[in-house]
C-alpha atoms as a PDB file:
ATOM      1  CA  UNK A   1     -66.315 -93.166 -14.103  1.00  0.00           C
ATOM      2  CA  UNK A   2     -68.269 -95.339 -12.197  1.00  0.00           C
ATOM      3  CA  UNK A   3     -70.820 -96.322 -14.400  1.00  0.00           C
ATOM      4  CA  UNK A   4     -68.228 -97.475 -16.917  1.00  0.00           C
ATOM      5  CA  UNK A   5     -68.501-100.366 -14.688  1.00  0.00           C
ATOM      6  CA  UNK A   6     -71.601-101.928 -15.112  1.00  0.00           C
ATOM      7  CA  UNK A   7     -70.538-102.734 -18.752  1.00  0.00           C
ATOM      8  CA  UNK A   8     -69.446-105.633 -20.201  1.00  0.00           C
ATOM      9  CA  UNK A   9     -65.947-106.125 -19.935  1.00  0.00           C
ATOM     10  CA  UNK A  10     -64.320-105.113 -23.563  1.00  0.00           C
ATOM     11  CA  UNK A  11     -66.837-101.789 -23.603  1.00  0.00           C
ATOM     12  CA  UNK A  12     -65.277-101.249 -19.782  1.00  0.00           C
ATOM     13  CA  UNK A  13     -61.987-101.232 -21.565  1.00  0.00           C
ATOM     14  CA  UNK A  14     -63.075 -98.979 -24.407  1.00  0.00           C
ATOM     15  CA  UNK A  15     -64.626 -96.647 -22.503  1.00  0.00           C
ATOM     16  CA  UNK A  16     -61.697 -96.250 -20.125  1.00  0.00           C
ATOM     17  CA  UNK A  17     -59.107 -96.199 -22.303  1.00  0.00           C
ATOM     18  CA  UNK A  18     -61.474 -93.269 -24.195  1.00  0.00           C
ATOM     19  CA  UNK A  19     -61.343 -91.347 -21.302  1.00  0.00           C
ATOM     20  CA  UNK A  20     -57.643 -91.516 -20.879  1.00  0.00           C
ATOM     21  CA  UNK A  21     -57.318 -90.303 -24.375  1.00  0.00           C
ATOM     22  CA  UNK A  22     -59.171 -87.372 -23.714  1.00  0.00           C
ATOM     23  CA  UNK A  23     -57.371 -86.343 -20.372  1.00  0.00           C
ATOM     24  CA  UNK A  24     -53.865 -87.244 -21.668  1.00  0.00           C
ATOM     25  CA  UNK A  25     -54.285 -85.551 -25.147  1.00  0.00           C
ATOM     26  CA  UNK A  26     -52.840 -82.380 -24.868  1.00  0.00           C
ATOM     27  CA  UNK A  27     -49.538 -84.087 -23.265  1.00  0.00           C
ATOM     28  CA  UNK A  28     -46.612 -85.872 -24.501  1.00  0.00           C
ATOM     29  CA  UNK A  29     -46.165 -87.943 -21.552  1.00  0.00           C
ATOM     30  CA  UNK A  30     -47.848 -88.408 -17.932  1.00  0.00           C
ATOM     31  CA  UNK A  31     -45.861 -89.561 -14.579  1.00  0.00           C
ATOM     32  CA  UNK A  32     -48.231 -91.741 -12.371  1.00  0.00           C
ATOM     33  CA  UNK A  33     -47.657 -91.732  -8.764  1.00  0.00           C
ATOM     34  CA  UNK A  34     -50.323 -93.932  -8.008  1.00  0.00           C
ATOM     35  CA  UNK A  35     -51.498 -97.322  -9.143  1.00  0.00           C
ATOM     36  CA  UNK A  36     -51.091 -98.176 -13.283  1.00  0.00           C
ATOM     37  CA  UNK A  37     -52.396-100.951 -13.476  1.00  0.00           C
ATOM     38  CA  UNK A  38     -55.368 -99.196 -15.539  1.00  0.00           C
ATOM     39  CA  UNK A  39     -52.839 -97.933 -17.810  1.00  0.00           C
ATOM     40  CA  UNK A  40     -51.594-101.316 -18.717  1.00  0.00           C
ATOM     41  CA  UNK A  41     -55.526-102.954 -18.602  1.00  0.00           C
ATOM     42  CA  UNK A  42     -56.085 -99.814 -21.099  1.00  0.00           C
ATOM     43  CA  UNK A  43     -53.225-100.583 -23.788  1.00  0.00           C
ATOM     44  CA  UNK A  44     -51.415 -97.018 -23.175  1.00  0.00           C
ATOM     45  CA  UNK A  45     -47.425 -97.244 -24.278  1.00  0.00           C
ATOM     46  CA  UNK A  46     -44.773 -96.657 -21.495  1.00  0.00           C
ATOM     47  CA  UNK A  47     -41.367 -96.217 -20.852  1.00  0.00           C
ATOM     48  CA  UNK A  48     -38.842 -96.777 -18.071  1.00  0.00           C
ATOM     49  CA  UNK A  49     -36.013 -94.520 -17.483  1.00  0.00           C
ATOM     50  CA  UNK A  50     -33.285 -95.123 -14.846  1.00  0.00           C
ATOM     51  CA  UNK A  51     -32.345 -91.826 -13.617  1.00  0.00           C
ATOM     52  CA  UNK A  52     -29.652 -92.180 -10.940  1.00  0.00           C
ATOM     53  CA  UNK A  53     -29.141 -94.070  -7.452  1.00  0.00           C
ATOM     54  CA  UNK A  54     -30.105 -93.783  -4.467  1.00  0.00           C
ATOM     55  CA  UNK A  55     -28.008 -93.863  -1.570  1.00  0.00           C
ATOM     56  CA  UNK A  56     -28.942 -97.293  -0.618  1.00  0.00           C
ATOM     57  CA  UNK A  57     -27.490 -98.375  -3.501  1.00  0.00           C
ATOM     58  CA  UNK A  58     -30.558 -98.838  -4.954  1.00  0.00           C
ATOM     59  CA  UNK A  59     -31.909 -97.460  -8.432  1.00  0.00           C
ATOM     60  CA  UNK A  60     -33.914 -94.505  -8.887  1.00  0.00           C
ATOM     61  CA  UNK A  61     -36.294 -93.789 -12.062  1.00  0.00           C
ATOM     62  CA  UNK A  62     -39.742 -93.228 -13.100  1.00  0.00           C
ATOM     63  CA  UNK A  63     -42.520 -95.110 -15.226  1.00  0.00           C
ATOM     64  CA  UNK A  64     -43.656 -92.588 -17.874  1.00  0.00           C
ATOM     65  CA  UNK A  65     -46.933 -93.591 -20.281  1.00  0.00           C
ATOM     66  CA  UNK A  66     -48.730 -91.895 -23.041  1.00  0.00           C
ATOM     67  CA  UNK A  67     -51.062 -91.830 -25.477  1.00  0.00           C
ATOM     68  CA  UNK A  68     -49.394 -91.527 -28.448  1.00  0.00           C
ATOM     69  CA  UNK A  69     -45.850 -93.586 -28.743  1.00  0.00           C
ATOM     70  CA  UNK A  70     -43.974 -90.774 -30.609  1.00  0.00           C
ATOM     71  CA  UNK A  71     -44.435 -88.059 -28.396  1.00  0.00           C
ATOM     72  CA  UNK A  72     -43.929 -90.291 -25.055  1.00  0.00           C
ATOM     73  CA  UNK A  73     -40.690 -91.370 -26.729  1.00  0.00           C
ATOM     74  CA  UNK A  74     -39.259 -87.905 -27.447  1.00  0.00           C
ATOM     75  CA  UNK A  75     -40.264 -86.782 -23.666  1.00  0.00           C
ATOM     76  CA  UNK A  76     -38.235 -89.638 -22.785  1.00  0.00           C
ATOM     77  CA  UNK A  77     -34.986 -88.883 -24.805  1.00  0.00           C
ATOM     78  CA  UNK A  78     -35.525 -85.217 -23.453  1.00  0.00           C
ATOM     79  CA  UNK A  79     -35.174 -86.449 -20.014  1.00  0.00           C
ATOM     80  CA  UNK A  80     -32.417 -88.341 -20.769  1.00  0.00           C
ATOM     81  CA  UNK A  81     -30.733 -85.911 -22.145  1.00  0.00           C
ATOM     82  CA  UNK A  82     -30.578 -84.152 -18.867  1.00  0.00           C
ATOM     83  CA  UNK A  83     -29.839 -86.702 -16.802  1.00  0.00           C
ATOM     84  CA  UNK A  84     -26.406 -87.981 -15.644  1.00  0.00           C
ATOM     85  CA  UNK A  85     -25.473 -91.978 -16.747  1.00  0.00           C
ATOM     86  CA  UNK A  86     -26.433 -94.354 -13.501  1.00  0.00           C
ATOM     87  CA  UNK A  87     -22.891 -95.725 -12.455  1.00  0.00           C
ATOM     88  CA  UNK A  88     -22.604 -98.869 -10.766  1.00  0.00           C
ATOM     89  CA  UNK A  89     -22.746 -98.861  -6.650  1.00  0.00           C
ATOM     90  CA  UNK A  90     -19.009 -98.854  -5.176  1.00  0.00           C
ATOM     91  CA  UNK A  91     -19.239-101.880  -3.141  1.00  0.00           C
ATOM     92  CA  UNK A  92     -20.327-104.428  -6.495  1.00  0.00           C
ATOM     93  CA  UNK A  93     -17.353-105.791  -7.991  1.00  0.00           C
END
């Protein structure tokens, strides 16, 4: 990866995004623990999905992203499906 970049900008983009493709092809969606920003730079779809809260009283949920829209949507209904409806905290009237 690091030659991609001593390129001019746009090819930088291409060439990244290129090997994204390739690494996220055989999935319908990919969780990122770390940094996304390359993700976004690159174009790739995403999804937010609130999945419950935490005892803090804060939301819990995850950032999923893809390459293709269709199948990053359908792994996103499928976790939904599973998941219980986030009710609002007790103590917020």
């Amino acid at each position: 990866m690091r030659e991609i970049w001593k390129m001019p900008m746009q090819e930088q983009i291409e060439a990244a995004r290129a090997k994204l493709m390739e690494s996220l092809r055989d999935f319908d969606a990919c969780l990122m623990t770390g940094p996304t920003s390359i993700m976004h730079f690159c174009g790739f779809p995403s999804v937010a999905l609130r999945l419950g809260m935490g005892k803090d009283n804060t939301l819990r949920g995850m950032i999923l992203y893809g390459a293709d829209e269709k199948r990053l949507l359908s792994a996103a209904l499928c976790i939904e499906r599973f998941t219980q409806p986030v009710a609002w905290p007790k103590n917020i009237e």
